[in-house]
N, C-alpha and C. Protein backbone atom coordinates (compact mmCIF):
# COMPACT_ATOMS: atom_id res chain seq x y z
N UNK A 1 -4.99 -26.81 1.19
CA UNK A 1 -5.60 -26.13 0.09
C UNK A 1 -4.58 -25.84 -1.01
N UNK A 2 -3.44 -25.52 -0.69
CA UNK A 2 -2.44 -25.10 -1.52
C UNK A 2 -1.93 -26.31 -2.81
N UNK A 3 -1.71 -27.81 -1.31
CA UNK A 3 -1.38 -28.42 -2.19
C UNK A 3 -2.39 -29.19 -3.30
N UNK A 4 -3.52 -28.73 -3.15
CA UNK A 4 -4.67 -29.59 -4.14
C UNK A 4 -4.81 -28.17 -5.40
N UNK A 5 -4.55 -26.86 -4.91
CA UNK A 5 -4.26 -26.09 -6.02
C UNK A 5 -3.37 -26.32 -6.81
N UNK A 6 -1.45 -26.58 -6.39
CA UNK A 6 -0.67 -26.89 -7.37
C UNK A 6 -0.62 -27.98 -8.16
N UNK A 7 -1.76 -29.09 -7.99
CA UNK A 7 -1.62 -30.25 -8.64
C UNK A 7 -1.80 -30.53 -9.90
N UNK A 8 -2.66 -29.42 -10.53
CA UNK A 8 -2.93 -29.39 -11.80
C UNK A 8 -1.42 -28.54 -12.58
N UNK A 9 -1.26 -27.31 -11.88
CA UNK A 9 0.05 -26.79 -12.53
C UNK A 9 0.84 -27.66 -12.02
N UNK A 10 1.49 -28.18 -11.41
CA UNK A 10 2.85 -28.73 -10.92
C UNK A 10 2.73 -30.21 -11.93
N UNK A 11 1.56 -30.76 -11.79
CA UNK A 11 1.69 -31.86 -13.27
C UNK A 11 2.18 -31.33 -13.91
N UNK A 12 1.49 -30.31 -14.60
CA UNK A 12 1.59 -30.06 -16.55
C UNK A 12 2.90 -29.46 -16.00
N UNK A 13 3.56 -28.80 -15.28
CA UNK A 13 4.80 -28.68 -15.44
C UNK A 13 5.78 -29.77 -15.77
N UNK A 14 5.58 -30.59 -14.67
CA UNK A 14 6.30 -31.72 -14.92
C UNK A 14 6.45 -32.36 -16.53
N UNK A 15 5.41 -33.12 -16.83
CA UNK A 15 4.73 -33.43 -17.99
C UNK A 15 5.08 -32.88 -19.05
N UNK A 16 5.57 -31.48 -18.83
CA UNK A 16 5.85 -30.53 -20.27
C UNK A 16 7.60 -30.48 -20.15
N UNK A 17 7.37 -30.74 -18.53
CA UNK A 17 9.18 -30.47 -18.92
C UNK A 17 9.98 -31.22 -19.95
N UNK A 18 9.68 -31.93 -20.33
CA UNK A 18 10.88 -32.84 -21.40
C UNK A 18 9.99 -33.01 -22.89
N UNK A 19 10.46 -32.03 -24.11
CA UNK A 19 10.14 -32.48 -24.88
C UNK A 19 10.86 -33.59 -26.09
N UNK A 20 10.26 -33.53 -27.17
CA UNK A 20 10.79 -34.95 -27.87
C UNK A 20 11.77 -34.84 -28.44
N UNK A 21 12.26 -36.04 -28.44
CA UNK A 21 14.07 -36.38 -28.72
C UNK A 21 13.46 -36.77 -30.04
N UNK A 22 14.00 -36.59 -31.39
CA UNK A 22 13.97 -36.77 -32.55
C UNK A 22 15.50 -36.76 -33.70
N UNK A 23 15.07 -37.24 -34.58
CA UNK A 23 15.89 -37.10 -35.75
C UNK A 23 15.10 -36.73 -37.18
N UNK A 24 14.01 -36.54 -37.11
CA UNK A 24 13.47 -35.96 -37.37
C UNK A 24 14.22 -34.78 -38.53
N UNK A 25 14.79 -34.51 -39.57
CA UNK A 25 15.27 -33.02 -40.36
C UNK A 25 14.49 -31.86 -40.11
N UNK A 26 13.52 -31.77 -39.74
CA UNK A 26 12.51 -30.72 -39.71
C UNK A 26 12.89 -29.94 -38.16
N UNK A 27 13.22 -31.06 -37.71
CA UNK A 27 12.98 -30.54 -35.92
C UNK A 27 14.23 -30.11 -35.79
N UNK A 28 14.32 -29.33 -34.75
CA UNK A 28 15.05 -28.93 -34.13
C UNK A 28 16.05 -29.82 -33.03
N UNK A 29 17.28 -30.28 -33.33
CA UNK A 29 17.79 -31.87 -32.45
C UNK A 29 18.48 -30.81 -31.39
N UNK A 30 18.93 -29.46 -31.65
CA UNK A 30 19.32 -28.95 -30.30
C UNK A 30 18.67 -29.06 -28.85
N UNK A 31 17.39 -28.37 -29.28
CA UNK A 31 16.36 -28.64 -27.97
C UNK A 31 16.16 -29.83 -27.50
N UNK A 32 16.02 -30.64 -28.26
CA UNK A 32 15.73 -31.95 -28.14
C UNK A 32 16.92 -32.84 -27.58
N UNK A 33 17.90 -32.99 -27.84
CA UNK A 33 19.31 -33.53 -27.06
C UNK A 33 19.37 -32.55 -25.77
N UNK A 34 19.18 -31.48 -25.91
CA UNK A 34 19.61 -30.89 -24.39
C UNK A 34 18.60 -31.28 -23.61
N UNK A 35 17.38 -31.74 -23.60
CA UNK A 35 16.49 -31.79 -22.93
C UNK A 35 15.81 -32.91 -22.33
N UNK A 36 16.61 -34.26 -23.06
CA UNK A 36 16.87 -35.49 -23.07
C UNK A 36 17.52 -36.38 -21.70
N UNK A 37 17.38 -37.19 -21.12
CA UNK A 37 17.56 -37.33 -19.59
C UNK A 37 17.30 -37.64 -18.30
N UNK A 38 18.11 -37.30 -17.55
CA UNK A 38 17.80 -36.82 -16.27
C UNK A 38 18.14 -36.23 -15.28
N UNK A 39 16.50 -35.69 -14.84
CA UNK A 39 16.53 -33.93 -14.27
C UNK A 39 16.21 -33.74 -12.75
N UNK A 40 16.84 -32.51 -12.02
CA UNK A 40 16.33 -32.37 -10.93
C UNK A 40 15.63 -30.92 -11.62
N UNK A 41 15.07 -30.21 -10.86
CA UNK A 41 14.29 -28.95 -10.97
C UNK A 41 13.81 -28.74 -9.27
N UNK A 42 13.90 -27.38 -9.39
CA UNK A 42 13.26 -26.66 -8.28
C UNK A 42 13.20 -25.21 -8.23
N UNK A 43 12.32 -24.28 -7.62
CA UNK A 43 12.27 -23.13 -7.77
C UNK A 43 10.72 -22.79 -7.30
N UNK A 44 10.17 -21.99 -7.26
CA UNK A 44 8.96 -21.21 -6.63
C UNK A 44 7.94 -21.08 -7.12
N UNK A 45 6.53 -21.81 -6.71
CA UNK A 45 5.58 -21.50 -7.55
C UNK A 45 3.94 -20.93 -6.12
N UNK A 46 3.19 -20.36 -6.53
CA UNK A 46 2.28 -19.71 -5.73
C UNK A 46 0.89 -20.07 -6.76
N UNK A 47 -0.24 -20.97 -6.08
CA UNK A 47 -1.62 -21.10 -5.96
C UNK A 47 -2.40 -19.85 -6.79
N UNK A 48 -2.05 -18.80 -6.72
CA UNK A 48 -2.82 -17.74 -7.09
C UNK A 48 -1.96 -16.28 -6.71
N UNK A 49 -3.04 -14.76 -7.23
CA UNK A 49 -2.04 -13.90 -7.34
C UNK A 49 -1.58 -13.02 -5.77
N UNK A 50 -2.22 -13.76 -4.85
CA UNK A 50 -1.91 -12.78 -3.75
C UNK A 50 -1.57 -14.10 -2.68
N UNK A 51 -1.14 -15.42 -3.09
CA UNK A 51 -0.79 -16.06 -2.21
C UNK A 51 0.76 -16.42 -2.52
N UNK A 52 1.06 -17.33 -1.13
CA UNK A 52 2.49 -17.10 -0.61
C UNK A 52 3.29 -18.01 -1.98
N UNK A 53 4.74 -17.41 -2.30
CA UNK A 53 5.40 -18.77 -3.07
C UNK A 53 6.10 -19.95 -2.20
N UNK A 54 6.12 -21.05 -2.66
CA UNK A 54 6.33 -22.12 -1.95
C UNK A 54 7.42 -23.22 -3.04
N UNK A 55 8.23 -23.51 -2.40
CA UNK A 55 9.33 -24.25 -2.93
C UNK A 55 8.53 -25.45 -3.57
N UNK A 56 9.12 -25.80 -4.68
CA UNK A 56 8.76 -26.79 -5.42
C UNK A 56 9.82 -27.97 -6.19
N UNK A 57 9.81 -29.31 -5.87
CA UNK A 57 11.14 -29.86 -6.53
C UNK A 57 10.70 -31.06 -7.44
N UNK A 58 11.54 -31.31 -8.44
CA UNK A 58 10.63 -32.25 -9.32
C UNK A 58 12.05 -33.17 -9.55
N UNK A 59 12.13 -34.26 -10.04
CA UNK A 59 13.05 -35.05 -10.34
C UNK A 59 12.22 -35.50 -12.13
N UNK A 60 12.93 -36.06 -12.60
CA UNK A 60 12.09 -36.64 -14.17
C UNK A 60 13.32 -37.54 -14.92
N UNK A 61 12.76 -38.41 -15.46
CA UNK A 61 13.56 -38.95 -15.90
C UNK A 61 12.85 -39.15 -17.56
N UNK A 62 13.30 -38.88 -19.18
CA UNK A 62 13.12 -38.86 -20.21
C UNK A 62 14.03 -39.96 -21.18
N UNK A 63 13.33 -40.32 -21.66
CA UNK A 63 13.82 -41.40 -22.87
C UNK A 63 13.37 -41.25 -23.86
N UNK A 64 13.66 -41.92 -25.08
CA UNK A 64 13.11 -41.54 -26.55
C UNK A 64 12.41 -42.89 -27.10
N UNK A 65 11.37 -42.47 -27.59
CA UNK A 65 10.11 -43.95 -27.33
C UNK A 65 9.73 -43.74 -29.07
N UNK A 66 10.88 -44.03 -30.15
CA UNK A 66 10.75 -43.44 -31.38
C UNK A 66 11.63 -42.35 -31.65
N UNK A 67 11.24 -41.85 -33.55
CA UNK A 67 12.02 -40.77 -33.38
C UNK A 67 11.82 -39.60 -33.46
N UNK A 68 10.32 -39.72 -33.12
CA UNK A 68 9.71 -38.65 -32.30
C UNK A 68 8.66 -38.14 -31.21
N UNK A 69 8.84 -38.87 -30.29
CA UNK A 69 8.41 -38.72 -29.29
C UNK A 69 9.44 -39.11 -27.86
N UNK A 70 9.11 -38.62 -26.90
CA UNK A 70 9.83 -38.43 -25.72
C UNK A 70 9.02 -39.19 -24.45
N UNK A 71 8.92 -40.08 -24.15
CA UNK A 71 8.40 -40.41 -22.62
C UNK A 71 9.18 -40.06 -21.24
N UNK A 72 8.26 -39.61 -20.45
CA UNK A 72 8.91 -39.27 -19.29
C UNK A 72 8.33 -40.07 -17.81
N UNK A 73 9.09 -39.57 -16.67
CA UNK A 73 8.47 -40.34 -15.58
C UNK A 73 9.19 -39.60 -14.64
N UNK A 74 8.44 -39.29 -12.99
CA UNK A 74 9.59 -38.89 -11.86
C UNK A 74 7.86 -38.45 -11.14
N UNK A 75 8.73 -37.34 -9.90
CA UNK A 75 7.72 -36.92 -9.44
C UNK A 75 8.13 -35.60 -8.52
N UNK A 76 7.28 -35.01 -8.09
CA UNK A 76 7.24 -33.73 -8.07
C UNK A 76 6.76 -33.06 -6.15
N UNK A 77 7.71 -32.30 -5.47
CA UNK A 77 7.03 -32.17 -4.01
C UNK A 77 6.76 -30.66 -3.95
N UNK A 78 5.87 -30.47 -3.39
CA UNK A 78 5.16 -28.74 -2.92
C UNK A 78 4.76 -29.29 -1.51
N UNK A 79 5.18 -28.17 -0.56
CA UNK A 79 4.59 -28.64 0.40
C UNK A 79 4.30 -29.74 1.25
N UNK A 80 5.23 -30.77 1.32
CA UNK A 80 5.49 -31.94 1.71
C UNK A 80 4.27 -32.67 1.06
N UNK A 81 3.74 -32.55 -0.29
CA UNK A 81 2.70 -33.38 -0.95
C UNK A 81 3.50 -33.65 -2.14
N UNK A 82 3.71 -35.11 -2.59
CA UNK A 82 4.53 -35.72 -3.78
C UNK A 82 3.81 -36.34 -4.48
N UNK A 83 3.66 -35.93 -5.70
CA UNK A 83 3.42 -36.88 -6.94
C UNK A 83 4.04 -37.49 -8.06
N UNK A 84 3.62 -38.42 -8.26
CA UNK A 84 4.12 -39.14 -9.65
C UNK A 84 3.69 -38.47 -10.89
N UNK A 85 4.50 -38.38 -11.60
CA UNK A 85 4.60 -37.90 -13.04
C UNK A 85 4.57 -38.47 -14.01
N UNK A 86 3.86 -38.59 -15.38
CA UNK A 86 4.02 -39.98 -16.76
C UNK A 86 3.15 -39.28 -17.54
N UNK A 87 3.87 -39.47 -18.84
CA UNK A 87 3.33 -39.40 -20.04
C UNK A 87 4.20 -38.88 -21.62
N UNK A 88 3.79 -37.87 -22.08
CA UNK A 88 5.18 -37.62 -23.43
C UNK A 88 4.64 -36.25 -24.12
N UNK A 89 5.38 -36.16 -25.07
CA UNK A 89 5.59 -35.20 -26.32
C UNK A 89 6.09 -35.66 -27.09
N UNK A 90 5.23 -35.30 -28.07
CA UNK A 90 5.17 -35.89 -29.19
C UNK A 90 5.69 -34.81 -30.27
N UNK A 91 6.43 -34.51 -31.23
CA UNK A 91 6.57 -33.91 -32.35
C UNK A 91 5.65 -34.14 -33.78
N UNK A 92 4.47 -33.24 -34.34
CA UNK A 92 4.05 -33.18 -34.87
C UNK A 92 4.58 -33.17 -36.28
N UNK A 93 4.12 -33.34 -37.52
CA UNK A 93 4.98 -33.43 -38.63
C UNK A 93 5.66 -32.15 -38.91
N UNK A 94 5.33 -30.86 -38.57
CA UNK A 94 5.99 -29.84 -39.07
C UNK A 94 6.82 -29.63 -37.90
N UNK A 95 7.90 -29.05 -38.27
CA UNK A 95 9.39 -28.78 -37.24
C UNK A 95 8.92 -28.06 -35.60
N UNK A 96 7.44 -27.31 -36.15
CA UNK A 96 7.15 -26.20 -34.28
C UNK A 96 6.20 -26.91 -33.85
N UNK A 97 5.88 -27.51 -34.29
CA UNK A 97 4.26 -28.17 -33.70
C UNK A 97 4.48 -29.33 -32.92
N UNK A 98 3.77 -29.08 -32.03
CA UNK A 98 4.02 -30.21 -30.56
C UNK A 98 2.25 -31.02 -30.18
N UNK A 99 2.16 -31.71 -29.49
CA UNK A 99 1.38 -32.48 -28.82
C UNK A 99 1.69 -33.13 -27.83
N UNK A 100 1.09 -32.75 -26.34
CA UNK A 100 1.26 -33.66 -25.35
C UNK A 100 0.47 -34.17 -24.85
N UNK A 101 0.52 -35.36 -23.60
CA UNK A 101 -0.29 -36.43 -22.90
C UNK A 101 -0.57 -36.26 -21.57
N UNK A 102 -1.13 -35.69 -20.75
CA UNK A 102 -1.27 -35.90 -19.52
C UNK A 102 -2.71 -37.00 -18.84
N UNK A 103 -2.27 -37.18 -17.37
CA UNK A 103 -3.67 -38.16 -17.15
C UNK A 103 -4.70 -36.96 -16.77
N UNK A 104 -5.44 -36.42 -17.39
CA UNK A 104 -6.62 -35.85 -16.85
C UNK A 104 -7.33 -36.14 -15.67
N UNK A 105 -7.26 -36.98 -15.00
CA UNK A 105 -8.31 -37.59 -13.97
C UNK A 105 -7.42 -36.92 -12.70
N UNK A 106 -5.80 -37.08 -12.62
CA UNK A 106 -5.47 -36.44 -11.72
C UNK A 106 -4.82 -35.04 -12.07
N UNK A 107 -4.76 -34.35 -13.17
CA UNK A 107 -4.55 -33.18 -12.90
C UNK A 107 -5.71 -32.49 -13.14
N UNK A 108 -6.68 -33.01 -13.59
CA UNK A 108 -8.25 -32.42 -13.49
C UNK A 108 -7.91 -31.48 -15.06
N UNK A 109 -7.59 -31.96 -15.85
CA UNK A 109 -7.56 -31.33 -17.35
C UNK A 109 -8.79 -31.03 -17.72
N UNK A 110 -9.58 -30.33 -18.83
CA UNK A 110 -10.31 -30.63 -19.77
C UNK A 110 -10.16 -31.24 -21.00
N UNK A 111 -9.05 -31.01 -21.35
CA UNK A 111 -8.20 -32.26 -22.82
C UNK A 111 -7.14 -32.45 -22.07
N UNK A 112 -7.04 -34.38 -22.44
CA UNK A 112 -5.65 -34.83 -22.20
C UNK A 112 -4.70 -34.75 -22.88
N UNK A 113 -4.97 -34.53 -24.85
CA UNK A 113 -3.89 -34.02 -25.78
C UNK A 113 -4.08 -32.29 -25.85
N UNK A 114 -3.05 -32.45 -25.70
CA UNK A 114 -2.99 -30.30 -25.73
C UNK A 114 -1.53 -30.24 -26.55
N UNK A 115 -1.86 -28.79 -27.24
CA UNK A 115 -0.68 -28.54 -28.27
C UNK A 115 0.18 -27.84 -28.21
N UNK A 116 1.25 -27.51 -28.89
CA UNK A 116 2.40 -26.69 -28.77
C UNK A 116 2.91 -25.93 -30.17
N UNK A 117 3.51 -24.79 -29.54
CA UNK A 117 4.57 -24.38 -30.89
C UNK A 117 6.12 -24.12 -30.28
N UNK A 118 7.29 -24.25 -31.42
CA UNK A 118 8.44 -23.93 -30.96
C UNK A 118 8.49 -22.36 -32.16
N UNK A 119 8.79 -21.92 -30.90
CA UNK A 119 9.76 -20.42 -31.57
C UNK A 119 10.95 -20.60 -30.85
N UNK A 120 12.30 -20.79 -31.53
CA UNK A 120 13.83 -20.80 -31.06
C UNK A 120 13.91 -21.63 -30.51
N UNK A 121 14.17 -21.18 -29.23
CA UNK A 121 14.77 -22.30 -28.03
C UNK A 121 13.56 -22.51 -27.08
N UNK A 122 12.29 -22.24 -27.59
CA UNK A 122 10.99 -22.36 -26.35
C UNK A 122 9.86 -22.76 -27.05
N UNK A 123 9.17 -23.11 -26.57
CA UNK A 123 8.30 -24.73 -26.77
C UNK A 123 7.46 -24.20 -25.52
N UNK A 124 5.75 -23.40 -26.79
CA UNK A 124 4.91 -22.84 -25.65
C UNK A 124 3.58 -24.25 -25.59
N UNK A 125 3.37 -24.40 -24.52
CA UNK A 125 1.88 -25.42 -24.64
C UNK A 125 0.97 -24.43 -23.47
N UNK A 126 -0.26 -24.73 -24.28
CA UNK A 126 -1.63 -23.67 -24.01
C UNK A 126 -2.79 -25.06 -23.51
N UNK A 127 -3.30 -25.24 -22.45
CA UNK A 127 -4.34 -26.28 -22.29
C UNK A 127 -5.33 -25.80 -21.19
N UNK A 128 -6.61 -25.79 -21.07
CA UNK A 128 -7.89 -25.79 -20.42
C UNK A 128 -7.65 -27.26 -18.87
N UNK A 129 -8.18 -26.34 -17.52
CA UNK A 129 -8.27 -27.03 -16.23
C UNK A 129 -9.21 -26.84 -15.55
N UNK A 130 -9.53 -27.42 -14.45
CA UNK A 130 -10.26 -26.85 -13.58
C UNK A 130 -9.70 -26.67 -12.44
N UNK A 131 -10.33 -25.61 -11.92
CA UNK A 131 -9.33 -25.18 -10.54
C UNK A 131 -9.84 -26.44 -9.63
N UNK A 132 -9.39 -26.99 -8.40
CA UNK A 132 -9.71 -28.01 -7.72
C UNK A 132 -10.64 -27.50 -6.62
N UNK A 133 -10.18 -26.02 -6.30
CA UNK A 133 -11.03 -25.44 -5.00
C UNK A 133 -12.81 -25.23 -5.37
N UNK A 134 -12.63 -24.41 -6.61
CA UNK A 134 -14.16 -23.73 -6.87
C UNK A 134 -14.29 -24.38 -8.26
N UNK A 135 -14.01 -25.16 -8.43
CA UNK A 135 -14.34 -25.97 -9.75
C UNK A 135 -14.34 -25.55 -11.00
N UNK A 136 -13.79 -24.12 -11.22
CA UNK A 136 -14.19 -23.09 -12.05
C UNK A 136 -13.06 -23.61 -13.38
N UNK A 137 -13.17 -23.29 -14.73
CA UNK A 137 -12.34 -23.75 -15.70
C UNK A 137 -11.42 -22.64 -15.15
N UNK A 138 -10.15 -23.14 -15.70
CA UNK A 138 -8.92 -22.61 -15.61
C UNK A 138 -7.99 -22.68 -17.21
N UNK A 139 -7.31 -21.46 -17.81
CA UNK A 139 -6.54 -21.74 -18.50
C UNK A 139 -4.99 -21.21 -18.02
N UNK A 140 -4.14 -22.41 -18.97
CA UNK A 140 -3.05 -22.08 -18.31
C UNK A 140 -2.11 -22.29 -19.42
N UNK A 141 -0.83 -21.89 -19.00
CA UNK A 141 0.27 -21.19 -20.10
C UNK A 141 1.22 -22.19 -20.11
N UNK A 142 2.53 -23.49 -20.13
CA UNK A 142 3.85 -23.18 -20.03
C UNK A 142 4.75 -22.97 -20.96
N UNK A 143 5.63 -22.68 -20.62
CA UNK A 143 7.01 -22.01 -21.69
C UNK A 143 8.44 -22.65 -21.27
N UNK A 144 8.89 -23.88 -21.86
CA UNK A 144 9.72 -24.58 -21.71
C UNK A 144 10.95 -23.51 -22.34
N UNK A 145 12.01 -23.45 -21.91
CA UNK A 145 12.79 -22.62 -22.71
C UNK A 145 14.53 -23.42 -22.42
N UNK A 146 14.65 -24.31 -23.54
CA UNK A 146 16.14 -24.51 -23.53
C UNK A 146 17.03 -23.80 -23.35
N UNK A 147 17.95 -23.77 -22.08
CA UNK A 147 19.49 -22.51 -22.34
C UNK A 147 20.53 -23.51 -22.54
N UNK A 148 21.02 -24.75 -22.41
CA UNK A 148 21.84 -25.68 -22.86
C UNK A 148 21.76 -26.81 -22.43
N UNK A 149 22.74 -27.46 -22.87
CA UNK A 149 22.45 -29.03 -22.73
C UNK A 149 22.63 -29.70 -21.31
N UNK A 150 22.64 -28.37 -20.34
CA UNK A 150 22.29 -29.12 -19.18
C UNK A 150 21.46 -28.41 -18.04
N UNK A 151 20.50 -27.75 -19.07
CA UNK A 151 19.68 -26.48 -18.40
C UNK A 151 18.59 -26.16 -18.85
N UNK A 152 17.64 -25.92 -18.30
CA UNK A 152 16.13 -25.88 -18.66
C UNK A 152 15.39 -25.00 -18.32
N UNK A 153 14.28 -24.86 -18.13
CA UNK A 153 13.54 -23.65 -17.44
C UNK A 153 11.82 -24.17 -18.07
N UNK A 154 11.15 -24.14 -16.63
CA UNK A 154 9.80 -24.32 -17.55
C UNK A 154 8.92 -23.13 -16.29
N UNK A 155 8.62 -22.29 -17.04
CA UNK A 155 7.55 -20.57 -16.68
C UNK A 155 6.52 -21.31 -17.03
N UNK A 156 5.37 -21.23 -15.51
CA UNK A 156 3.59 -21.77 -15.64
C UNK A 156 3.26 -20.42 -15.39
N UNK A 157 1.87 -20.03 -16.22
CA UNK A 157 0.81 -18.95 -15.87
C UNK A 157 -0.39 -19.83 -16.04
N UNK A 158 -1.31 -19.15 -15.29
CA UNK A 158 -2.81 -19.41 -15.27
C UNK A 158 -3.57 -18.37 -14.96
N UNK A 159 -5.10 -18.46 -15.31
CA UNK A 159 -5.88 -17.72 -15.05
C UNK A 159 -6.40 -18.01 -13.79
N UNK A 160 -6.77 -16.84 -12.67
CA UNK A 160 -7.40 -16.42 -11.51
C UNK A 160 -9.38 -16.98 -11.97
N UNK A 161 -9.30 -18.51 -11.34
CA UNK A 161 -10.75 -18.47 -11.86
C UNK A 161 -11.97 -17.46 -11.26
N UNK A 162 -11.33 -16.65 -10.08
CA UNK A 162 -12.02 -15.44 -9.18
C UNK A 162 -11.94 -14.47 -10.31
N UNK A 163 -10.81 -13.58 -10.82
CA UNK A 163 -10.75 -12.62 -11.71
C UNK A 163 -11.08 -13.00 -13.40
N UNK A 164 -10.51 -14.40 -13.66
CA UNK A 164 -10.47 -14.22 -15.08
C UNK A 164 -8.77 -14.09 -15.96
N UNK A 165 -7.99 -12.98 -14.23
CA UNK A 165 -6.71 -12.55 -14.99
C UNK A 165 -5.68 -13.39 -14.87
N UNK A 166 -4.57 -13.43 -16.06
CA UNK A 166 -3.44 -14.37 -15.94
C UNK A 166 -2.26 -14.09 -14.84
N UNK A 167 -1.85 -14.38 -13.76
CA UNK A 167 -0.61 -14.78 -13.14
C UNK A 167 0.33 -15.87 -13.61
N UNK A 168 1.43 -15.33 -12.82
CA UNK A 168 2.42 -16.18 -13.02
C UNK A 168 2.03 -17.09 -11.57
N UNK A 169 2.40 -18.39 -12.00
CA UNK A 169 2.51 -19.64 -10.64
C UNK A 169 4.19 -19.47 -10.27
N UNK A 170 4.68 -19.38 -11.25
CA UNK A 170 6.56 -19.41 -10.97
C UNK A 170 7.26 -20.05 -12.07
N UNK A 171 8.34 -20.33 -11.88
CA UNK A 171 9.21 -21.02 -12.81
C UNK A 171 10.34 -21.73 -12.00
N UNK A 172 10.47 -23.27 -12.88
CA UNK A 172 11.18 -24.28 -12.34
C UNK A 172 12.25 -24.13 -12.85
N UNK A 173 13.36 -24.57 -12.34
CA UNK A 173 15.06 -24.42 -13.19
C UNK A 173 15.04 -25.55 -12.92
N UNK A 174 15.52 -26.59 -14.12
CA UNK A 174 16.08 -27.77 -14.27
C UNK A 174 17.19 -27.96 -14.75
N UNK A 175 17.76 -29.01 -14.25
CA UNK A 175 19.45 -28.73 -14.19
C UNK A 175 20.04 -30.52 -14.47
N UNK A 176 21.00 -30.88 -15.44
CA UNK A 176 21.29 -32.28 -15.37
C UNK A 176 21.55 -32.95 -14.39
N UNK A 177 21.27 -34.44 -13.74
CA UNK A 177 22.03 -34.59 -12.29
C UNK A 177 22.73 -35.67 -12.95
């Protein structure tokens, strides 16, 4: 049960972890060079607000597909259940504005393009799911937050499709390998 719950967050984690490498004048090339790569990540994420946290590890690998957008690829284990990861971020024409790609069919999205803003060093994306257990829509939060060029951090929240209320799932630390 657990692992068909994290599949929708543990994608869009993945998926969000690497945003776009640009040259771009508008954008921001700090975030974007530090974030550029390839990543291990791991750290703790929990199904909902009263269940257990459970180790989570992602590998990803990012390239620059233009000079503004980012493709990625790797995959991701909870619970001895592994998936493959693919798709991008895209940089919108103004310097905060983001757009990303996920496959909807397996993380059970309601939109496969979902958007973003950068404030500083963090790069929030906001997108609509369905929970996999009770089918119920789900919204959910992440917050990519650059600390340097060989360090990452991506914080998932979602809504309790039982309550309505937002939890935290956890947060991944990604680290250069």
């Amino acid at each position: 049960m657990l692992k068909r719950l994290f599949v929708a967050s543990a994608l869009s984690i993945g998926i969000l972890a690497v945003p776009t490498s640009s040259v771009n004048v508008n954008a921001s090339p700090q975030i974007f060079e530090n974030m550029t790569g390839n990543w291990r990540g791991k750290g703790l994420v929990k199904s909902g607000p009263k269940a257990k946290k459970e180790s989570i590890r992602c590998k990803l690998k990012s390239k620059p597909d233009g000079s503004a957008k980012l493709k990625m690829s790797g995959n991701c284990a909870v619970s001895g259940f592994v998936f493959s990861l693919n798709g991008f971020i895209q940089q919108n024409g103004g310097k905060n504005s983001y757009t990303a790609n996920m496959f909807r069919s397996f993380a059970n999205l309601k939109q496969s393009n979902f958007s973003g803003k950068r404030s500083g060093s963090k790069i929030n994306f906001s997108f609509k799911a369905r929970d996999r257990i009770g089918k119920q829509d789900i919204s959910a939060r992440i917050v990519m937050n650059s600390r340097s060029s060989n360090a990452f951090d991506v914080a998932i929240s979602r809504t309790d499709p039982k309550t309505g209320k937002i939890f935290s799932v956890g947060t991944i630390k990604f680290a250069k390998r």
